[in-house]
N, C-alpha and C. Protein backbone atom coordinates (compact mmCIF):
# COMPACT_ATOMS: atom_id res chain seq x y z
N UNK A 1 19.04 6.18 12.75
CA UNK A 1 20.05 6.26 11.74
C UNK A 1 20.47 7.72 11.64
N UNK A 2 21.73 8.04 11.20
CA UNK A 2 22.23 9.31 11.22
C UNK A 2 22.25 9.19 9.35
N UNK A 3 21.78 10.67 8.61
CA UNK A 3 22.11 10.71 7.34
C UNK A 3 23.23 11.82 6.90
N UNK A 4 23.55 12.09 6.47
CA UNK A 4 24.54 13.14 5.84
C UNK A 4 23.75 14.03 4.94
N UNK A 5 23.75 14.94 5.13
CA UNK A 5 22.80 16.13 4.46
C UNK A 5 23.94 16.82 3.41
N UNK A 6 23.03 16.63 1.48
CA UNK A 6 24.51 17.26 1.09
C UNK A 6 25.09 18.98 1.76
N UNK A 7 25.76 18.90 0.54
CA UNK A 7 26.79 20.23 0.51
C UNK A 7 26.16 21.03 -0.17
N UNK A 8 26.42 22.03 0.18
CA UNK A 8 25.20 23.54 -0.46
C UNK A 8 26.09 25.23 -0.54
N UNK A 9 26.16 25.23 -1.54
CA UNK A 9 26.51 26.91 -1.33
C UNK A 9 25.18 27.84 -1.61
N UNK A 10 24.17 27.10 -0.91
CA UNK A 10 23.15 28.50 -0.71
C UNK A 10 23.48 29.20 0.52
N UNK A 11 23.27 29.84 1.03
CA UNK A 11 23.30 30.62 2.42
C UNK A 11 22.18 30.02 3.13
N UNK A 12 21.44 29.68 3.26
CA UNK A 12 20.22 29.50 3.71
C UNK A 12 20.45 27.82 3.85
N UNK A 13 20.98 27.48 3.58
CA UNK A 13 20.84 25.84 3.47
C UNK A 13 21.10 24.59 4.24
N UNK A 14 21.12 23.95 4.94
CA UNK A 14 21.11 23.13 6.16
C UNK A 14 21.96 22.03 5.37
N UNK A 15 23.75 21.96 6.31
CA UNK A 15 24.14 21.35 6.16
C UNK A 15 24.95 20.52 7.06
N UNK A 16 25.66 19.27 7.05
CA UNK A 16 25.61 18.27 8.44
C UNK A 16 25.66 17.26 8.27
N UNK A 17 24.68 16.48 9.35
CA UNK A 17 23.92 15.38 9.66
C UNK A 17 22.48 15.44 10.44
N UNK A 18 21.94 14.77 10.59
CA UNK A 18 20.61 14.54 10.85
C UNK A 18 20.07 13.27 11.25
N UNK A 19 20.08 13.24 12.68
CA UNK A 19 19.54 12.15 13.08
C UNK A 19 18.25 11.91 12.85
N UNK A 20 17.83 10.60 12.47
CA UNK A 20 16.07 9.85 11.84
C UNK A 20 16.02 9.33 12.62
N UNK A 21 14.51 9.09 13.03
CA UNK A 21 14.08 8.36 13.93
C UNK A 21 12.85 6.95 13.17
N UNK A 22 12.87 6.18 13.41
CA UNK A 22 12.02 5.70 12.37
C UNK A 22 11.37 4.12 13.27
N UNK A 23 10.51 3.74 13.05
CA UNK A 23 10.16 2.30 13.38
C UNK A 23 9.45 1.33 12.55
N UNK A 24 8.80 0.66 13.12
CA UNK A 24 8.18 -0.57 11.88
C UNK A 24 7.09 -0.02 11.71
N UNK A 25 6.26 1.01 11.61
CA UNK A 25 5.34 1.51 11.08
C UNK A 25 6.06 2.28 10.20
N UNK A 26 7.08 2.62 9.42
CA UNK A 26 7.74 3.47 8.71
C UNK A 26 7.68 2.92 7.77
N UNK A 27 7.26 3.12 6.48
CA UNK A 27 7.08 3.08 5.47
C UNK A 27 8.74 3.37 3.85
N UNK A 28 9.57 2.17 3.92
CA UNK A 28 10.53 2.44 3.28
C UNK A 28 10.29 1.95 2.02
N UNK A 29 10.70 2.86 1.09
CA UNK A 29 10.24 2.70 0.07
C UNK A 29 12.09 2.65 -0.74
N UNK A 30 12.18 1.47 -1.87
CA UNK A 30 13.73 1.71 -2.97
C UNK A 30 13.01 2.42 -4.48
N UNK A 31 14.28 3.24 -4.57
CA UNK A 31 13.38 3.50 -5.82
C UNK A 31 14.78 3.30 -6.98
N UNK A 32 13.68 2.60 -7.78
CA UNK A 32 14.88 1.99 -9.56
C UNK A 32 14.17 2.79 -10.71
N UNK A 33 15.21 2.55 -11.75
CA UNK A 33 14.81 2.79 -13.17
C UNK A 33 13.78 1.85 -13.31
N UNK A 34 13.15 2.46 -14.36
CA UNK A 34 12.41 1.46 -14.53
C UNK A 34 11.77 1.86 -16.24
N UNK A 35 10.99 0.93 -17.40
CA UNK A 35 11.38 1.31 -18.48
C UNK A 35 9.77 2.14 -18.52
N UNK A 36 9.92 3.38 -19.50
CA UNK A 36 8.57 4.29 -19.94
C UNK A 36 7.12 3.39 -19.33
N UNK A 37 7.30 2.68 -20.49
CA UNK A 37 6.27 1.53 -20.81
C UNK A 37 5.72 1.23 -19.80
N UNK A 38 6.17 0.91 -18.52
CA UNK A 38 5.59 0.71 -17.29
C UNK A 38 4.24 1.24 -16.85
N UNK A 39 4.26 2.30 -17.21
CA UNK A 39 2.94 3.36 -16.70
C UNK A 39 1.93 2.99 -16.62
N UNK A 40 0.90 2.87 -15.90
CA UNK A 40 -0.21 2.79 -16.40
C UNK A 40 -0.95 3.71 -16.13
N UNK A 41 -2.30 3.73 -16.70
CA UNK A 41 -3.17 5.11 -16.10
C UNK A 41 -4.34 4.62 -14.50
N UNK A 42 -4.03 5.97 -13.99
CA UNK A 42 -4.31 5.95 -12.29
C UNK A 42 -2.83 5.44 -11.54
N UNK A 43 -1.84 5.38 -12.10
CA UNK A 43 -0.68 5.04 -11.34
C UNK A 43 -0.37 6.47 -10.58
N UNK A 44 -0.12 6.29 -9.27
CA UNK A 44 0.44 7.81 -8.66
C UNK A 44 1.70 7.94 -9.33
N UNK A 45 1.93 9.12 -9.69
CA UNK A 45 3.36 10.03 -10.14
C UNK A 45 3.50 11.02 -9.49
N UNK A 46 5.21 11.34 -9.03
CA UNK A 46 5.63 13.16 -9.41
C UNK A 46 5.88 13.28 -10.52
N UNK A 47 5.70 14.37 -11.40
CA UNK A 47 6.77 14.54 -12.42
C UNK A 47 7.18 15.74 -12.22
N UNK A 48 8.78 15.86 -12.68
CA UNK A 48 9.17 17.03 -12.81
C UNK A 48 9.71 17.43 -14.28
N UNK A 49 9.98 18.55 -14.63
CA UNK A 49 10.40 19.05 -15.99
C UNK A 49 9.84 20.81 -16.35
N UNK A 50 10.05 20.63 -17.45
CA UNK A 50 9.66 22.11 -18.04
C UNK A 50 8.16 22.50 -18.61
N UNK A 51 7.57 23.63 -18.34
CA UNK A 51 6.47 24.08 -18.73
C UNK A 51 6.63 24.58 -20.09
N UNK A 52 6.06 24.06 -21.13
CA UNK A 52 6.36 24.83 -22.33
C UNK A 52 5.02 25.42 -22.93
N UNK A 53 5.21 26.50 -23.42
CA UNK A 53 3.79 27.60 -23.92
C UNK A 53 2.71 26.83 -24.27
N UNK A 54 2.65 26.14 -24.51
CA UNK A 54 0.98 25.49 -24.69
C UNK A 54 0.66 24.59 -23.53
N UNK A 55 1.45 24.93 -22.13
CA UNK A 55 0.67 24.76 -21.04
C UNK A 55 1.30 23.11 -21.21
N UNK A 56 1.54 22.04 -21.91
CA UNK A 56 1.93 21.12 -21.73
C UNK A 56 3.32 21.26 -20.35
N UNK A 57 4.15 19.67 -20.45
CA UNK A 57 4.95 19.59 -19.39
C UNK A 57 5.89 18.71 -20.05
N UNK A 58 7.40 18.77 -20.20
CA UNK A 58 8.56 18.31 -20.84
C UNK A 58 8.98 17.76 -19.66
N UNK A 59 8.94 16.43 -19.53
CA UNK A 59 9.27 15.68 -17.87
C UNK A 59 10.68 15.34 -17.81
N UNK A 60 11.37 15.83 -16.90
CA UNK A 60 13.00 15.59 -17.12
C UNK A 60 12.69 14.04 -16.10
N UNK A 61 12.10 14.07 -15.16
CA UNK A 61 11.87 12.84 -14.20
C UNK A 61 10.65 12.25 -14.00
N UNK A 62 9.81 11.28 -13.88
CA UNK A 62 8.79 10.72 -13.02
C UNK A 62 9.25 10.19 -12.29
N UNK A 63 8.27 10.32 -11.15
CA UNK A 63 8.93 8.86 -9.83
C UNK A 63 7.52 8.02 -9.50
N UNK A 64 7.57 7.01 -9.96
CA UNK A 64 6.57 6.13 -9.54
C UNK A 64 5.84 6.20 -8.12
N UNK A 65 4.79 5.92 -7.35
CA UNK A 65 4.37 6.48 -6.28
C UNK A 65 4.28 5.10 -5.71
N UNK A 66 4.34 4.22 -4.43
CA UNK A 66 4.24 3.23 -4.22
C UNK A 66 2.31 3.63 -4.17
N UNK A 67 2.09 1.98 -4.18
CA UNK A 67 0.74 1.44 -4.01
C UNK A 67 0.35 2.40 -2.61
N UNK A 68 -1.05 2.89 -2.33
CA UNK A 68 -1.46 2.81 -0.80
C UNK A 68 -2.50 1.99 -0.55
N UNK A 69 -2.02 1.29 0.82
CA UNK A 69 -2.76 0.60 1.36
C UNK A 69 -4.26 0.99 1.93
N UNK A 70 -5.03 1.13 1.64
CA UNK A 70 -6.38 1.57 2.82
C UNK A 70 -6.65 3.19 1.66
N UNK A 71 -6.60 3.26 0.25
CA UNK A 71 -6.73 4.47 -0.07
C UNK A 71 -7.86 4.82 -0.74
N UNK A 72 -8.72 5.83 -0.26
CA UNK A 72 -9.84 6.10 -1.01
C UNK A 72 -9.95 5.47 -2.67
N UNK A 73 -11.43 5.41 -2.85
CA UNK A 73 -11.22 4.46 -4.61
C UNK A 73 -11.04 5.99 -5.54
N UNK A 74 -10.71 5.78 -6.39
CA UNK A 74 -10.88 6.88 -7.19
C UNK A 74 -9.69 7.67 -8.02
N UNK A 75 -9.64 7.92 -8.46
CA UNK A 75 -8.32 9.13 -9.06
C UNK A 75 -8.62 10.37 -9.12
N UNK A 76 -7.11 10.88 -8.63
CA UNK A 76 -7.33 12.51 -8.69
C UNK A 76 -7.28 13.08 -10.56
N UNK A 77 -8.03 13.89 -10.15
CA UNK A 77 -8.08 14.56 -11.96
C UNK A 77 -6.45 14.48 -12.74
N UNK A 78 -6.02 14.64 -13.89
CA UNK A 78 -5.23 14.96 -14.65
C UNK A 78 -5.12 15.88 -15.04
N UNK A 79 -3.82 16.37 -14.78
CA UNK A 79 -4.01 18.12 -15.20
C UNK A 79 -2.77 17.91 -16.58
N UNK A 80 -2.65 17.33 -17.83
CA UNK A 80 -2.02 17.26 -18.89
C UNK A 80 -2.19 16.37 -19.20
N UNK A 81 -1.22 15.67 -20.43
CA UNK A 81 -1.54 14.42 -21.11
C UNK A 81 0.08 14.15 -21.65
């Protein structure tokens, strides 16, 4: 598949297309809204947002992490709440 790479006025920034190469071991993942509530604890997340002085995190986004198949048992620590 060919993708379209956006538009960028950094200097530094790679813009175009980009051919992917991909097969049935490729792992495609859709990603939706989906409501707060969903969460549960040990669910993989990114989050992104703001650091505010008491070290907490103001999340402008989470992205849900798909399931892994074959993944060690356990959870990684929590670094906030």
């Amino acid at each position: 598949m060919t993708i379209q790479l956006p538009t960028s006025t950094s200097t530094s920034a790679t813009v175009g297309t980009k051919i992917v190469l991909f097969d049935t071991t490729t792992q495609v993942t859709e990603m939706k809204t989906v409501d707060a509530s969903t969460l549960t604890v040990g669910q993989g997340v990114v989050v992104s947002g703001t650091t505010n002085s008491d070290g907490s995190l103001t999340a402008t986004s989470i992205q849900v992490r798909p399931a892994r198949t074959g993944a060690p048992t356990g959870t990684a620590p929590a670094t906030g709440q």
